[in-house]
Protein backbone atom coordinates (compact mmCIF):
# COMPACT_ATOMS: atom_id res chain seq x y z
CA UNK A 1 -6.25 -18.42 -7.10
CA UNK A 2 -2.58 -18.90 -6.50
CA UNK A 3 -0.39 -16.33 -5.22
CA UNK A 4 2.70 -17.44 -5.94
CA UNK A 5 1.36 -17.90 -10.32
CA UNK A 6 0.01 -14.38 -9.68
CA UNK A 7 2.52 -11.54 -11.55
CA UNK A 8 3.96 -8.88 -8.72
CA UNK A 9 1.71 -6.01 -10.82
CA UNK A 10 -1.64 -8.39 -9.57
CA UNK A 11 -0.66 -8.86 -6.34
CA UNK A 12 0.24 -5.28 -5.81
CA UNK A 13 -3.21 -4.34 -7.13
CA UNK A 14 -4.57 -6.99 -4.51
CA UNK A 15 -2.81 -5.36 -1.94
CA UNK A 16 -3.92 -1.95 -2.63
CA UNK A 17 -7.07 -2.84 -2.48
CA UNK A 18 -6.69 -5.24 1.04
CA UNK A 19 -4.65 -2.26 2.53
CA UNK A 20 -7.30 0.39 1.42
CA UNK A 21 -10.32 -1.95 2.90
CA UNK A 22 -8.13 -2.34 6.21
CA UNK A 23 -8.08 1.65 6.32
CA UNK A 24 -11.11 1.49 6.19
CA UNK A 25 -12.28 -0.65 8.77
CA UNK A 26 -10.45 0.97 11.10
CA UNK A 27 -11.73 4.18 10.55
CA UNK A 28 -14.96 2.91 10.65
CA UNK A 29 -14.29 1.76 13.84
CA UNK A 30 -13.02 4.64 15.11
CA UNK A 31 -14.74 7.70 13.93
CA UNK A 32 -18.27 8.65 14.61
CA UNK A 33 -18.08 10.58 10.94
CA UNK A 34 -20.25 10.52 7.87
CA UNK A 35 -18.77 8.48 5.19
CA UNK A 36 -18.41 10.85 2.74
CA UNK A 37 -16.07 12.72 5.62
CA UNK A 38 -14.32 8.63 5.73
CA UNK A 39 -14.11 8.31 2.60
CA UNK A 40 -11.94 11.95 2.56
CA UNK A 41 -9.70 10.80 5.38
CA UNK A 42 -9.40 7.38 4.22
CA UNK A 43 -7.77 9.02 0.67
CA UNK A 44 -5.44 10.44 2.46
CA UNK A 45 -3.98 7.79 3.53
CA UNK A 46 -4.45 5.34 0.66
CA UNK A 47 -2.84 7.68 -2.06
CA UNK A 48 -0.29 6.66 -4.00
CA UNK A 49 1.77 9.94 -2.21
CA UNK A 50 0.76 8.06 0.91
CA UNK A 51 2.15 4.47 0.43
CA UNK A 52 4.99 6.03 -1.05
CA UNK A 53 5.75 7.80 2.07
CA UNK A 54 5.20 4.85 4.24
CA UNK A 55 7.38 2.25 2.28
CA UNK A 56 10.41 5.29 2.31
CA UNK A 57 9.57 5.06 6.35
CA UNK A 58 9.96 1.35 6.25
CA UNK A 59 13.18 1.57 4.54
CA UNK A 60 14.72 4.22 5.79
CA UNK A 61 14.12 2.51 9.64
CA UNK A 62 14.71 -0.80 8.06
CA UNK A 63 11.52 -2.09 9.31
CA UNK A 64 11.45 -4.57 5.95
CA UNK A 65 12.39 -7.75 4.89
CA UNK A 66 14.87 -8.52 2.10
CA UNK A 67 12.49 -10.66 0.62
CA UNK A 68 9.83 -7.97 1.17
CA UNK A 69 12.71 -5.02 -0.21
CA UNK A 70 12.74 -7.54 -3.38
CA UNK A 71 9.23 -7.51 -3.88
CA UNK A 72 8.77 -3.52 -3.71
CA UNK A 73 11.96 -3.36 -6.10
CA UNK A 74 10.49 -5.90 -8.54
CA UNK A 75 6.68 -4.05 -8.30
CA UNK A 76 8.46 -0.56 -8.64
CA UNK A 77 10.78 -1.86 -11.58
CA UNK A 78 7.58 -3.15 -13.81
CA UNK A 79 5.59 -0.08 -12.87
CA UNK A 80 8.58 2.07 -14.33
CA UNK A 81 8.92 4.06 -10.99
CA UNK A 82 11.71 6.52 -11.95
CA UNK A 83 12.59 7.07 -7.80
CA UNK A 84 14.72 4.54 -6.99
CA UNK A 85 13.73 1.97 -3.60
């Protein structure tokens, strides 16, 4: 697979699901709890509410790119996301 023939709606799909596997992982490794209890916490943080608050973090303390700002604008634009980035 190629990234760069992949549309930005794919690779934001991909990265859901790479960013929700990292989460994860690291709560794997870092709770003793049940994974129905993981799986709770782990939603939390993967949520659509979630990212949302952590790319208006990034922003807002300029912690992105421009060519990563492009990509959330372009993602956000196909997806029809009213808010604007």
């Amino acid at each position: 697979m190629d990234v760069k023939e992949m549309s930005s709606l794919s690779l934001a799909f991909v990265g859901d699901a790479h960013f929700g596997l990292t989460v994860k992982e690291y709560l794997v490794n870092k709770s003793d709890a049940k994974p129905q209890q993981l799986q709770k916490i782990s939603t939390h943080y993967v949520s659509a509410k979630a990212q949302a608050s952590f790319i208006s973090y990034f922003i807002e303390n300029e912690i992105l790119t421009e060519k990563e700002m492009d990509a959330i604008k372009k993602v956000a634009k196909e997806r029809g996301v009213q808010k604007s980035v």
